[in-house]
C-alpha atoms as a PDB file:
ATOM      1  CA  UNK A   1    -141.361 -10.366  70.292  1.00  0.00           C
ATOM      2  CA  UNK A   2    -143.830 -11.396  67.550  1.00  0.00           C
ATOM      3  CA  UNK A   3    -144.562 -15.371  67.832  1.00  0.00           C
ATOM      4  CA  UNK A   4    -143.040 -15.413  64.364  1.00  0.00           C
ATOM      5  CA  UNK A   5    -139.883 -14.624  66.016  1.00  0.00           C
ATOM      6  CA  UNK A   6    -139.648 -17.363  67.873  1.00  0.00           C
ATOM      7  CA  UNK A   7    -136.649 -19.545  67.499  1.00  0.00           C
ATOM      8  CA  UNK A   8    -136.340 -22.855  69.130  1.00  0.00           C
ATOM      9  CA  UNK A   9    -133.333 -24.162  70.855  1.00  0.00           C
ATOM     10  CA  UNK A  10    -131.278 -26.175  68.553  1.00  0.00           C
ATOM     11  CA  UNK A  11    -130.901 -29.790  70.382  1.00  0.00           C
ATOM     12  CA  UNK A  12    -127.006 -30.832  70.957  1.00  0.00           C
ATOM     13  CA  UNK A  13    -125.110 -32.005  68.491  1.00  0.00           C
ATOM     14  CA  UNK A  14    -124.240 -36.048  68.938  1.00  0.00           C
ATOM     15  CA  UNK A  15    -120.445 -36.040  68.327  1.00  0.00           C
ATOM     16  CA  UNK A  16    -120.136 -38.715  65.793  1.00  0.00           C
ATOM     17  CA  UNK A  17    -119.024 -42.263  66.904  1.00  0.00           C
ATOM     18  CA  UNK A  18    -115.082 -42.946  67.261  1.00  0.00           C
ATOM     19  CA  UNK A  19    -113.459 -45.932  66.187  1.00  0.00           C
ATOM     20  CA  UNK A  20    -111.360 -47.442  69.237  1.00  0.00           C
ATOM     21  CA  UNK A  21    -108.301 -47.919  68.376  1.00  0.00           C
ATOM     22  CA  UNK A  22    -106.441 -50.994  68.607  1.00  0.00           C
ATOM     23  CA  UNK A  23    -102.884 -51.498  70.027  1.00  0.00           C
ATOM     24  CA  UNK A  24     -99.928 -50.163  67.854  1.00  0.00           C
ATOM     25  CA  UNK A  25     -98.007 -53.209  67.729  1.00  0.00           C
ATOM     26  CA  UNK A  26     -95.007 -51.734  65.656  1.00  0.00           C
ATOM     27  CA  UNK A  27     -94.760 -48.641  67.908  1.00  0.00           C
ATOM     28  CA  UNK A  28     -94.584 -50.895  70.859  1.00  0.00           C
ATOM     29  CA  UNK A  29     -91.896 -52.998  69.268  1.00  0.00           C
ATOM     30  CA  UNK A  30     -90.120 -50.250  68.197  1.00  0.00           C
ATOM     31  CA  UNK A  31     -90.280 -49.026  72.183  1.00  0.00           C
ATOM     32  CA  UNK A  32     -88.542 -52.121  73.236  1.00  0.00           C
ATOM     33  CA  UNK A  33     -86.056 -51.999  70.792  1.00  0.00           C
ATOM     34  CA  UNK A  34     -85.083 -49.229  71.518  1.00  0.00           C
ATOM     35  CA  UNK A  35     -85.045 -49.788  75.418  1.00  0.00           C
ATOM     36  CA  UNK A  36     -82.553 -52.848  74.850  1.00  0.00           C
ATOM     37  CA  UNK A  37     -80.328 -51.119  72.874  1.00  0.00           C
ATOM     38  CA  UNK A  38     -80.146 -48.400  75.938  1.00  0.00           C
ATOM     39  CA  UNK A  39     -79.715 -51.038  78.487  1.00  0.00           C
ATOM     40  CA  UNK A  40     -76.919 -52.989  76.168  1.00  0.00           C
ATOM     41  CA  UNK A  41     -74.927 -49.506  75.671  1.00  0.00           C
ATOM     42  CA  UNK A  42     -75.194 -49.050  78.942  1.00  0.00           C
ATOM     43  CA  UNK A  43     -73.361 -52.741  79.771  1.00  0.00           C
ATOM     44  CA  UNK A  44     -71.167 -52.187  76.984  1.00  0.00           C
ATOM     45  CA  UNK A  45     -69.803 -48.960  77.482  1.00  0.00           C
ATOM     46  CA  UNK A  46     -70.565 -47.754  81.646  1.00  0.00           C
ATOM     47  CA  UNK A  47     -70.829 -50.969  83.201  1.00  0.00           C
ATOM     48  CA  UNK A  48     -72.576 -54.692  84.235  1.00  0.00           C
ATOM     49  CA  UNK A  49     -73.034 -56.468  86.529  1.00  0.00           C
ATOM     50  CA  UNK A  50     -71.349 -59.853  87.248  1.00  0.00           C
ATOM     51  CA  UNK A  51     -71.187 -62.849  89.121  1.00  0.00           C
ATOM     52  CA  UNK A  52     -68.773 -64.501  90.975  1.00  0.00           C
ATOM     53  CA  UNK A  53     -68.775 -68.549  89.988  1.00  0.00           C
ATOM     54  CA  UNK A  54     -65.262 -69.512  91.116  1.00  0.00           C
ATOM     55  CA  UNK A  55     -63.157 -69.366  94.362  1.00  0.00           C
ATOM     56  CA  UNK A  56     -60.224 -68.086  92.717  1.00  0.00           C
ATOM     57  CA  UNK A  57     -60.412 -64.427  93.869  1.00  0.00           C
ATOM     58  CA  UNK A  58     -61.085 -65.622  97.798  1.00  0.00           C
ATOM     59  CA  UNK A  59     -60.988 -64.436 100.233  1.00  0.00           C
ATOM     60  CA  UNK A  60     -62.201 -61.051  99.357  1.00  0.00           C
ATOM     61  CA  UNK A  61     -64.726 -62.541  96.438  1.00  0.00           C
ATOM     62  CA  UNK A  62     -66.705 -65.132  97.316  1.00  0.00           C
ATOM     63  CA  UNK A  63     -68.960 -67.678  95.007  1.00  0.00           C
ATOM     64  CA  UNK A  64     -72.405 -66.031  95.354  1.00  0.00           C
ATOM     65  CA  UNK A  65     -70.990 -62.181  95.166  1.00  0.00           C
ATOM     66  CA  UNK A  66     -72.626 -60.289  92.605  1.00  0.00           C
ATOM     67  CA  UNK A  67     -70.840 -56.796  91.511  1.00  0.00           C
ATOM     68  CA  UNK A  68     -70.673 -54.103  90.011  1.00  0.00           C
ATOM     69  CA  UNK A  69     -68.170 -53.679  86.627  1.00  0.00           C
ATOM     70  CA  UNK A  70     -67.345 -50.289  85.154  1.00  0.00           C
ATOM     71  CA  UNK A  71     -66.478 -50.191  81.413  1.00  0.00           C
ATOM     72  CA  UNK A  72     -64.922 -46.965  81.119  1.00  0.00           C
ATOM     73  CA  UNK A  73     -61.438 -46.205  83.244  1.00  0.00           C
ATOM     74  CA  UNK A  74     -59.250 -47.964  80.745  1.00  0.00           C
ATOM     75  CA  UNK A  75     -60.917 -46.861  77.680  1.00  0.00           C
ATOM     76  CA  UNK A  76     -62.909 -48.884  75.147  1.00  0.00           C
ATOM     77  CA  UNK A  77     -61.695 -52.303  73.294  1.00  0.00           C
ATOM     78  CA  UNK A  78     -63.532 -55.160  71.446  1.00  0.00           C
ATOM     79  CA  UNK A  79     -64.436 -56.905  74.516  1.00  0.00           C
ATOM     80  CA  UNK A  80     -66.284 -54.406  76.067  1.00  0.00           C
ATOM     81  CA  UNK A  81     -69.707 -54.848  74.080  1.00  0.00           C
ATOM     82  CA  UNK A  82     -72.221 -57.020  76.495  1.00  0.00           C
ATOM     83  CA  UNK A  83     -71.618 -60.158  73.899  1.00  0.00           C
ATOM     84  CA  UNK A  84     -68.216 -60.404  73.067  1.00  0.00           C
ATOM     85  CA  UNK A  85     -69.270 -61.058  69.055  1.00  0.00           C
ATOM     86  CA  UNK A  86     -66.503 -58.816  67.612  1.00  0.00           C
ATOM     87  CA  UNK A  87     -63.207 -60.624  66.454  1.00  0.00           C
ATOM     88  CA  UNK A  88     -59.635 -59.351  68.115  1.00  0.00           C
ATOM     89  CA  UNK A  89     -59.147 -55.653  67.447  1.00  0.00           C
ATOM     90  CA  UNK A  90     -55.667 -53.762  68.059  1.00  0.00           C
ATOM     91  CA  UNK A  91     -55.834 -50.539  70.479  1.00  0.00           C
ATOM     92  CA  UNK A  92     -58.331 -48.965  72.991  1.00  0.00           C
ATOM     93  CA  UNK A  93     -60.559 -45.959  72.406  1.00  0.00           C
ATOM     94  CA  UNK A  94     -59.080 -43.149  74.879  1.00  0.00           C
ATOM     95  CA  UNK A  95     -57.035 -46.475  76.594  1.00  0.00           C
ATOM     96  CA  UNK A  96     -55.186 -46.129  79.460  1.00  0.00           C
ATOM     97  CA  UNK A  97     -53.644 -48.949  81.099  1.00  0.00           C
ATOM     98  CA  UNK A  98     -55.289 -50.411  84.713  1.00  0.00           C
ATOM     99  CA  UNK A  99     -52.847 -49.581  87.995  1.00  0.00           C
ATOM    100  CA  UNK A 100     -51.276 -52.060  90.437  1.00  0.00           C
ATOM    101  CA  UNK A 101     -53.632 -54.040  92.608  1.00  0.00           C
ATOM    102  CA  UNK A 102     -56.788 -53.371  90.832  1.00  0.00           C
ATOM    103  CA  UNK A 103     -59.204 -56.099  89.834  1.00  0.00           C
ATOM    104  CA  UNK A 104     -60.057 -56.460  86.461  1.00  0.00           C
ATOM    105  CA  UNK A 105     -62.351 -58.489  84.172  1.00  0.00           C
ATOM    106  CA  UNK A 106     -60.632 -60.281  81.365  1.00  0.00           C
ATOM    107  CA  UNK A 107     -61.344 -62.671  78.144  1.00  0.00           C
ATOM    108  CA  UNK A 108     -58.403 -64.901  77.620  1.00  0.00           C
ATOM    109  CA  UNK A 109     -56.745 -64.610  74.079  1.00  0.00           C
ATOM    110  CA  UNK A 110     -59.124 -66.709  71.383  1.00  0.00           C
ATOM    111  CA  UNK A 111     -61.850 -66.793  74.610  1.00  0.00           C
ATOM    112  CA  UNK A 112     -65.230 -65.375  75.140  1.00  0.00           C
ATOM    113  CA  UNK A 113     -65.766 -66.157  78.853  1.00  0.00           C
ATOM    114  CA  UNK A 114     -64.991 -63.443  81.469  1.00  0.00           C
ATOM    115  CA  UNK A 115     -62.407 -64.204  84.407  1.00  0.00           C
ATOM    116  CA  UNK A 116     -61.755 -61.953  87.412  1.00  0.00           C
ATOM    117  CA  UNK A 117     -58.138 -61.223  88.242  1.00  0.00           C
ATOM    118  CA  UNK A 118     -55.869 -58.931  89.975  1.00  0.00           C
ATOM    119  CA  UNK A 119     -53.607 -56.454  88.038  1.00  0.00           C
ATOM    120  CA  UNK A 120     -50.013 -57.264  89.639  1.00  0.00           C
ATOM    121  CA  UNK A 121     -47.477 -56.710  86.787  1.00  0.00           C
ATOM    122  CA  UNK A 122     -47.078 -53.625  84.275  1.00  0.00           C
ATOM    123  CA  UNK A 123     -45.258 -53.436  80.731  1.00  0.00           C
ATOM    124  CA  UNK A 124     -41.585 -53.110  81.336  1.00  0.00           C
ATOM    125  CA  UNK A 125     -41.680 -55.553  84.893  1.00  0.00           C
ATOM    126  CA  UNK A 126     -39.660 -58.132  85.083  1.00  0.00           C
ATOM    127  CA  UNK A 127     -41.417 -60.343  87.431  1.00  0.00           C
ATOM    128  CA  UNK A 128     -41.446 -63.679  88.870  1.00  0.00           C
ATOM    129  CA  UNK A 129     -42.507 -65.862  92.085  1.00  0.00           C
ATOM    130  CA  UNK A 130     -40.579 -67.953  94.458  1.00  0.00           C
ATOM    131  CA  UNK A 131     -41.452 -69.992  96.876  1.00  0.00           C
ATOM    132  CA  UNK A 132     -45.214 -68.212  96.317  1.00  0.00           C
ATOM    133  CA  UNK A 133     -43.363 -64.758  96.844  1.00  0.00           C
ATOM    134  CA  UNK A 134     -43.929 -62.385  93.755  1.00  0.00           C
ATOM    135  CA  UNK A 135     -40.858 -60.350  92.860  1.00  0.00           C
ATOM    136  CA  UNK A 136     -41.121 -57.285  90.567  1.00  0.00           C
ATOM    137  CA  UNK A 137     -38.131 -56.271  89.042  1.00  0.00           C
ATOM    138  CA  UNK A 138     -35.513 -58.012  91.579  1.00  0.00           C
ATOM    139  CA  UNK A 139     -37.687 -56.718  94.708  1.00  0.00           C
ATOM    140  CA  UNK A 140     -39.703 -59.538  96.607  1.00  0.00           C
ATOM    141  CA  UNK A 141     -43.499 -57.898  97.572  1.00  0.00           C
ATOM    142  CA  UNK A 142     -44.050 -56.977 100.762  1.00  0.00           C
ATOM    143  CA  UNK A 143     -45.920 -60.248 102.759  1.00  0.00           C
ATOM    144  CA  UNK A 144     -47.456 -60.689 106.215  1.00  0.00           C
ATOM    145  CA  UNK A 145     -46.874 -63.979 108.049  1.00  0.00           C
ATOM    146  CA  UNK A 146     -50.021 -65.978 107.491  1.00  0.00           C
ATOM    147  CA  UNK A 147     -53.183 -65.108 109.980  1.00  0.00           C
ATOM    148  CA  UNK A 148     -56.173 -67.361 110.296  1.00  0.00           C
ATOM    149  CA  UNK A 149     -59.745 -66.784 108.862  1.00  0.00           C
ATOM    150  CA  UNK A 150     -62.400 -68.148 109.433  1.00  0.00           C
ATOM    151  CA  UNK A 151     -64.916 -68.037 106.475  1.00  0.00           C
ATOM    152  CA  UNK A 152     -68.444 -68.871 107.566  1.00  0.00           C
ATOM    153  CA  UNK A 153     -69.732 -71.814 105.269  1.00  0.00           C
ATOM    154  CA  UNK A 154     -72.389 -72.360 103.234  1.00  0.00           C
ATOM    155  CA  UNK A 155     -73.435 -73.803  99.982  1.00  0.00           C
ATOM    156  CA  UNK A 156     -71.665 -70.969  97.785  1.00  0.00           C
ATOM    157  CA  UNK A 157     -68.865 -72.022  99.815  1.00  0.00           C
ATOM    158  CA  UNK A 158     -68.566 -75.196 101.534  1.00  0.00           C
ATOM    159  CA  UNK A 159     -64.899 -75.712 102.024  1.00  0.00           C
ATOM    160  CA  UNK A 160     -64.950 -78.825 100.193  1.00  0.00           C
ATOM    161  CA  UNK A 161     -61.635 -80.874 100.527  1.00  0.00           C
ATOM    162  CA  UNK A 162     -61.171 -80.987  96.884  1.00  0.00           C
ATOM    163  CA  UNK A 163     -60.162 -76.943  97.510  1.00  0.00           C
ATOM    164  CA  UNK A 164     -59.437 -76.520 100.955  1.00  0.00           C
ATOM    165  CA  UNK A 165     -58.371 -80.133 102.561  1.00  0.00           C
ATOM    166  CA  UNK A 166     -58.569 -80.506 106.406  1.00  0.00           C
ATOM    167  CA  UNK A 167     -59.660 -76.839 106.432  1.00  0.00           C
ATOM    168  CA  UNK A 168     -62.960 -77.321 107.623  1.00  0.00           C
ATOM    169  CA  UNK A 169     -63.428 -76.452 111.689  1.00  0.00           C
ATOM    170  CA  UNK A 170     -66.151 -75.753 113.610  1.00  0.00           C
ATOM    171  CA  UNK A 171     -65.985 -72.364 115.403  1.00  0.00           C
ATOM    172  CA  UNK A 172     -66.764 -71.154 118.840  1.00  0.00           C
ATOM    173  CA  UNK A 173     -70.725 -70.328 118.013  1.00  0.00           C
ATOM    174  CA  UNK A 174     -70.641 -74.405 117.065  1.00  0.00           C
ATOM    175  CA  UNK A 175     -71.240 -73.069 113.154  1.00  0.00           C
ATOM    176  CA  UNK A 176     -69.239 -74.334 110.103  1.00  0.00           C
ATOM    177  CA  UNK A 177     -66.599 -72.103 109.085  1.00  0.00           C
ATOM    178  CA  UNK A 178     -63.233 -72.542 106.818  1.00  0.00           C
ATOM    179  CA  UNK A 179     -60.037 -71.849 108.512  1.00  0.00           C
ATOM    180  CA  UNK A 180     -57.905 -70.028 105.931  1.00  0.00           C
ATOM    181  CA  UNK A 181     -54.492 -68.615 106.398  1.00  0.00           C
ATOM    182  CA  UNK A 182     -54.579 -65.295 104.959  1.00  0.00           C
ATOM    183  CA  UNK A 183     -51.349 -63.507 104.014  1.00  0.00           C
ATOM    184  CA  UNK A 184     -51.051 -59.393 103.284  1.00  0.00           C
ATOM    185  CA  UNK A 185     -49.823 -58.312  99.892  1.00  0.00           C
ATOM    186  CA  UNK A 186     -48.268 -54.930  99.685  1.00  0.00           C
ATOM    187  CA  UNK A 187     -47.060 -53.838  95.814  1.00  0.00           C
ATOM    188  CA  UNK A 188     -44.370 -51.479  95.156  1.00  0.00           C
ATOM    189  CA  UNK A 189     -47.067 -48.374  94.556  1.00  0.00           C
ATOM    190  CA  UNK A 190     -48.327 -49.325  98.353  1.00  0.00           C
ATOM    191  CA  UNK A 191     -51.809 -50.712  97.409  1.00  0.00           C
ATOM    192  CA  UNK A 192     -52.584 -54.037  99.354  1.00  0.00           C
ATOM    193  CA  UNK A 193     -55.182 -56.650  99.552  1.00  0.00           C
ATOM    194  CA  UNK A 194     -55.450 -60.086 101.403  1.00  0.00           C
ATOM    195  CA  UNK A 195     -54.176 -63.894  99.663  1.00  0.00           C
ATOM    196  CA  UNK A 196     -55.153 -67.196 101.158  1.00  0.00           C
ATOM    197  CA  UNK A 197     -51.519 -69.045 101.150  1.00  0.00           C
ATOM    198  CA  UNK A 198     -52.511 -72.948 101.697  1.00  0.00           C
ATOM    199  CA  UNK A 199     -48.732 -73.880 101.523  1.00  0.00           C
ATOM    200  CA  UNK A 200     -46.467 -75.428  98.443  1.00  0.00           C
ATOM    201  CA  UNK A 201     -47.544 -75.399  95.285  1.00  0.00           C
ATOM    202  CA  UNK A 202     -46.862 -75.907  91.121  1.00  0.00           C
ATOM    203  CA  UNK A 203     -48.245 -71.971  91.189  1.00  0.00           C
ATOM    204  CA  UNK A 204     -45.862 -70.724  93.944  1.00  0.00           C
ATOM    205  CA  UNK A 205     -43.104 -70.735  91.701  1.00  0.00           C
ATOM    206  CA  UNK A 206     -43.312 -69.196  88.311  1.00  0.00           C
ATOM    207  CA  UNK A 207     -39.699 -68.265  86.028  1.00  0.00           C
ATOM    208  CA  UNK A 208     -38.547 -64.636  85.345  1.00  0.00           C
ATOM    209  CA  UNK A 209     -40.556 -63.048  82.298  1.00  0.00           C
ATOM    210  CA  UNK A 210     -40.598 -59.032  81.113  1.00  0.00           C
ATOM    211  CA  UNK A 211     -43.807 -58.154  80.455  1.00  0.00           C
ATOM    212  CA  UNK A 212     -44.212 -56.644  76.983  1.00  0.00           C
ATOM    213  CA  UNK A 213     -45.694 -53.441  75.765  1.00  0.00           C
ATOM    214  CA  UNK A 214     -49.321 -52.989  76.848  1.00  0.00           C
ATOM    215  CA  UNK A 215     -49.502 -56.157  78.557  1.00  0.00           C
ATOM    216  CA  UNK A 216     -50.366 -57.066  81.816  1.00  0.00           C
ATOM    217  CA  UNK A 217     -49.652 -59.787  84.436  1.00  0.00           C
ATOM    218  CA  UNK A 218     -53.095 -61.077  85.912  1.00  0.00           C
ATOM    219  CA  UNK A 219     -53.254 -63.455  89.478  1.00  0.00           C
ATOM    220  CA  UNK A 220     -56.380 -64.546  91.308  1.00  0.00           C
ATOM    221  CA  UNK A 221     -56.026 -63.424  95.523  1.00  0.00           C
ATOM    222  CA  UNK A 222     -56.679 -67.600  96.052  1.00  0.00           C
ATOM    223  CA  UNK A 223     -52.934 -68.079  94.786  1.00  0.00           C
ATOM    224  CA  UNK A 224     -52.677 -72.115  95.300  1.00  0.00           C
ATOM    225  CA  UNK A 225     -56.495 -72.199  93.298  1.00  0.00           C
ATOM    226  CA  UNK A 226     -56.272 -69.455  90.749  1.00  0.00           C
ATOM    227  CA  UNK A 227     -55.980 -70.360  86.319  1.00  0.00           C
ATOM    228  CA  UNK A 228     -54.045 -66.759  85.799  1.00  0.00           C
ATOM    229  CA  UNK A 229     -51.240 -65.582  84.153  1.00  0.00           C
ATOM    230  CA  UNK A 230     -49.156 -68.315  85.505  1.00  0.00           C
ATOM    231  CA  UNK A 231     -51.423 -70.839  84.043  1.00  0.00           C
ATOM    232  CA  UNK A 232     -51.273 -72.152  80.450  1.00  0.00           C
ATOM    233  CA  UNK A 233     -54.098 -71.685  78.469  1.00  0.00           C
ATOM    234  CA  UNK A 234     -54.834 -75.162  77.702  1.00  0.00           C
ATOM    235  CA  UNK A 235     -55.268 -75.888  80.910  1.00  0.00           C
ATOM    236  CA  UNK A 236     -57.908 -73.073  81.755  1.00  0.00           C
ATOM    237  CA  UNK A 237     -55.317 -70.356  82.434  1.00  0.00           C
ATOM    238  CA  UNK A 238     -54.367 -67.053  81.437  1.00  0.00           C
ATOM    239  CA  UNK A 239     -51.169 -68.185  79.124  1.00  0.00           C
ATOM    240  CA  UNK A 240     -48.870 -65.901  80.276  1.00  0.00           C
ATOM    241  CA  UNK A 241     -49.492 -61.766  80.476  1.00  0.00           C
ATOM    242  CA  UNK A 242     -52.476 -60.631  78.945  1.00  0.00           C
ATOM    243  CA  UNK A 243     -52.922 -57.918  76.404  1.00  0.00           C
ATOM    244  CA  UNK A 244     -54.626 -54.604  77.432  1.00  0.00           C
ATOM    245  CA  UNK A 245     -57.561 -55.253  74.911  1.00  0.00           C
ATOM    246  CA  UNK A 246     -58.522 -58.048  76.403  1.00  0.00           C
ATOM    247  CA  UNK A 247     -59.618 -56.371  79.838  1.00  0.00           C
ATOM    248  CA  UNK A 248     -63.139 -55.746  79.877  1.00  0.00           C
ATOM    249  CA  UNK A 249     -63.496 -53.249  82.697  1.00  0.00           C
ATOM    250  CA  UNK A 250     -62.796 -52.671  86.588  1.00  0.00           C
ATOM    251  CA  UNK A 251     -64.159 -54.173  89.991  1.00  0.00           C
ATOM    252  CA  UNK A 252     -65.909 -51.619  91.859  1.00  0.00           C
ATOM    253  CA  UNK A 253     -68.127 -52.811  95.004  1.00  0.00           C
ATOM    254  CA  UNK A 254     -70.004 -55.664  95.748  1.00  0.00           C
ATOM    255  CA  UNK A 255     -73.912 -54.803  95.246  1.00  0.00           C
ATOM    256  CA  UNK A 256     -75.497 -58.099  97.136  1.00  0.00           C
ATOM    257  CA  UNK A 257     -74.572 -61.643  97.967  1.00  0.00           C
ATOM    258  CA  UNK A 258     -75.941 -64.802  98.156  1.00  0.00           C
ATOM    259  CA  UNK A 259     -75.065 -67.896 100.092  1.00  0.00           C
ATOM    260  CA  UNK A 260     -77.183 -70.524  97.692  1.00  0.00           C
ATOM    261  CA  UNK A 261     -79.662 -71.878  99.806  1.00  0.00           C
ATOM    262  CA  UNK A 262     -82.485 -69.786  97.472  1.00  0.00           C
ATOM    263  CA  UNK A 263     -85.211 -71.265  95.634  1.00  0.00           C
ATOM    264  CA  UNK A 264     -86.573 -69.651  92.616  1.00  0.00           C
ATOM    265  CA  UNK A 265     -90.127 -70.850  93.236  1.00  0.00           C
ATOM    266  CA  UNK A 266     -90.117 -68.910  97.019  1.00  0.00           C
ATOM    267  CA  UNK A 267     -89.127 -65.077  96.833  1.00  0.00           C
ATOM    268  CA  UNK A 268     -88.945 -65.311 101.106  1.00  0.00           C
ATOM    269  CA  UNK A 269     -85.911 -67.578 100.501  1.00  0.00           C
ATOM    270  CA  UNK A 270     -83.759 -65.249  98.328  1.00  0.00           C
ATOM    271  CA  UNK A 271     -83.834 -62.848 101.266  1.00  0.00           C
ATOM    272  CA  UNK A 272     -83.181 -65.411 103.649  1.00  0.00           C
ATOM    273  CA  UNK A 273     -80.047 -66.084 101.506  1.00  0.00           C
ATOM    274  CA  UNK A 274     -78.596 -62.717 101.463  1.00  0.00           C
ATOM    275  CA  UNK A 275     -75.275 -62.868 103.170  1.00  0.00           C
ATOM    276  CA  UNK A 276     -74.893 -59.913 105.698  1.00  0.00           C
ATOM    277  CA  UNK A 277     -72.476 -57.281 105.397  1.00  0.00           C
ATOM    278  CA  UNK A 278     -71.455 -57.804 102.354  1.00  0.00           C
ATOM    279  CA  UNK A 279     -73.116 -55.504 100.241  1.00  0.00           C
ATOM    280  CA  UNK A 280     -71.654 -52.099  99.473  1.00  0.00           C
ATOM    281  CA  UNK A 281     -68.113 -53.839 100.038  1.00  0.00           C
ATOM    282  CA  UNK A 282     -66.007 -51.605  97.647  1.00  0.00           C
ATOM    283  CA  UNK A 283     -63.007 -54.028  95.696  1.00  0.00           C
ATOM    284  CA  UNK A 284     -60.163 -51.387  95.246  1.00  0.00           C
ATOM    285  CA  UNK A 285     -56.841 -52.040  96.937  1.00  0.00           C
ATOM    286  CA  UNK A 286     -56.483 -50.765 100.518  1.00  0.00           C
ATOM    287  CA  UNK A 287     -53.969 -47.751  99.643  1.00  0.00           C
ATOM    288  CA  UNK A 288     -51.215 -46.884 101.355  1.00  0.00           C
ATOM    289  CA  UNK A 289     -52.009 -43.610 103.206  1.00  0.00           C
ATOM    290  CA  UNK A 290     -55.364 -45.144 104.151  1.00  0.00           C
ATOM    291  CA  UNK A 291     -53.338 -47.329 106.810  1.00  0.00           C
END
């Protein structure tokens, strides 16, 4: 090869310089937005979780409990969004009405707060209670003579004597615990579940009422300490049977409790507060052929 015919090696090519690229604050926005409308259709339409804040569902609920709600087996109605923003609508989307002995959420009529109740009368029932016995069209429930409990105590539940006078004993470990006389419910479709029965009442007796077309009759497991159907609504109750819009979704297991003694400052202490053997706890109705 002549020298002429040299040819040098061309040096690399410098890619030219890239502008860095700041953060896309609109496509991150748009991200989130879109992950809280997933997690609010999921609330709104599968199911939430709640919390337990009253003693009225004792003793299988317990202040502290937190659960697990599904939206779905009764169908759709206005209270079912996460925020209950949407004013009284009639019907259910693919509605079905709840069975005997399951636990429900509800809104009271003209209310946006949640309650948790039991499902004890259907449309058509004539029911009433006597004496603190519940009798569905002329037949009393089945009952168990009342048994003992003893309910460990703790700050979620500390057997105060406003709600449980002289009940407060100290069992054979030396512990606090509240001694509760528990009482077996069977209904007429042979699901059961416990009461606590603390003796007589204003709520043990309530006067014969049918329950109207897709309505339901509503009554917390604490009977002596439960605002249900048998309650007014001025005074924090239920007013009477409830319509079938106005139940939000169904009980399904407990997912973890806690007793109260956590701090929010000191993550070691909201493990320390976990109440054993309660999670996993499933809140449907002992049936009958499960016996």
């Amino acid at each position: 090869m002549n020298e002429g015919d040299k040819v040098e090696s061309a040096a690399p090519a410098t890619p030219p310089a890239t502008k860095k690229k700041g953060t896309d604050w609109a496509a991150e926005a748009k991200g989130i937005f879109w992950l809280i409308l997933a997690v609010l259709g999921f609330h709104s339409f599968i199911a939430k979780p709640f919390y337990i804040p009253s003693e009225s569902m004792m003793p299988g609920l317990l202040v502290g409990d937190r659960l697990v709600v599904t939206k779905y087996p009764y169908g759709w109605s206005f209270v079912s969004p996460t925020f209950h923003l949407l004013p009284y609508i009639h019907g259910r989307l693919f509605g079905r009405l709840p069975e005997r002995g399951d636990v429900v959420i509800v809104s009271p009529p003209g209310e946006k707060q949640d309650y948790i109740k039991r499902v004890i009368g259907l449309p058509g029932d004539r029911l009433e209670m006597r004496n603190g016995t519940v009798i569905i069209n002329g037949v009393p429930i089945k009952r168990s003579q009342p048994t003992p409990r003893l309910i460990p105590v703790d700050e979620n539940a500390p057997c105060s004597d406003l709600q449980f006078p002289g009940r407060l004993v100290t069992g054979p470990d030396n512990k606090p615990y509240c001694e509760l006389p528990i009482v077996h419910e069977t209904l007429p479709n042979g699901r059961s579940y416990d009461t606590i029965e603390l003796g007589a009442s204003r709520a043990d007796d309530f006067p014969p009422l049918t329950i109207p077309p897709n309505q339901v009759f509503l009554m917390g497991d604490n009977r002596d300490r439960s605002a249900d159907s048998r309650v007014p609504l001025i005074e924090g109750g239920l007013g009477g049977p409830v319509p079938w819009e106005n139940i939000g979704g169904r009980a399904e297991f407990i997912t973890f409790s806690l007793d109260g003694s956590a701090e929010w400052y000191n993550p070691i202490s909201w493990i320390e507060a976990l109440r054993p053997g309660r999670a996993g706890t499933s809140l449907h109705p002992q049936e009958a052929d499960s016996k």
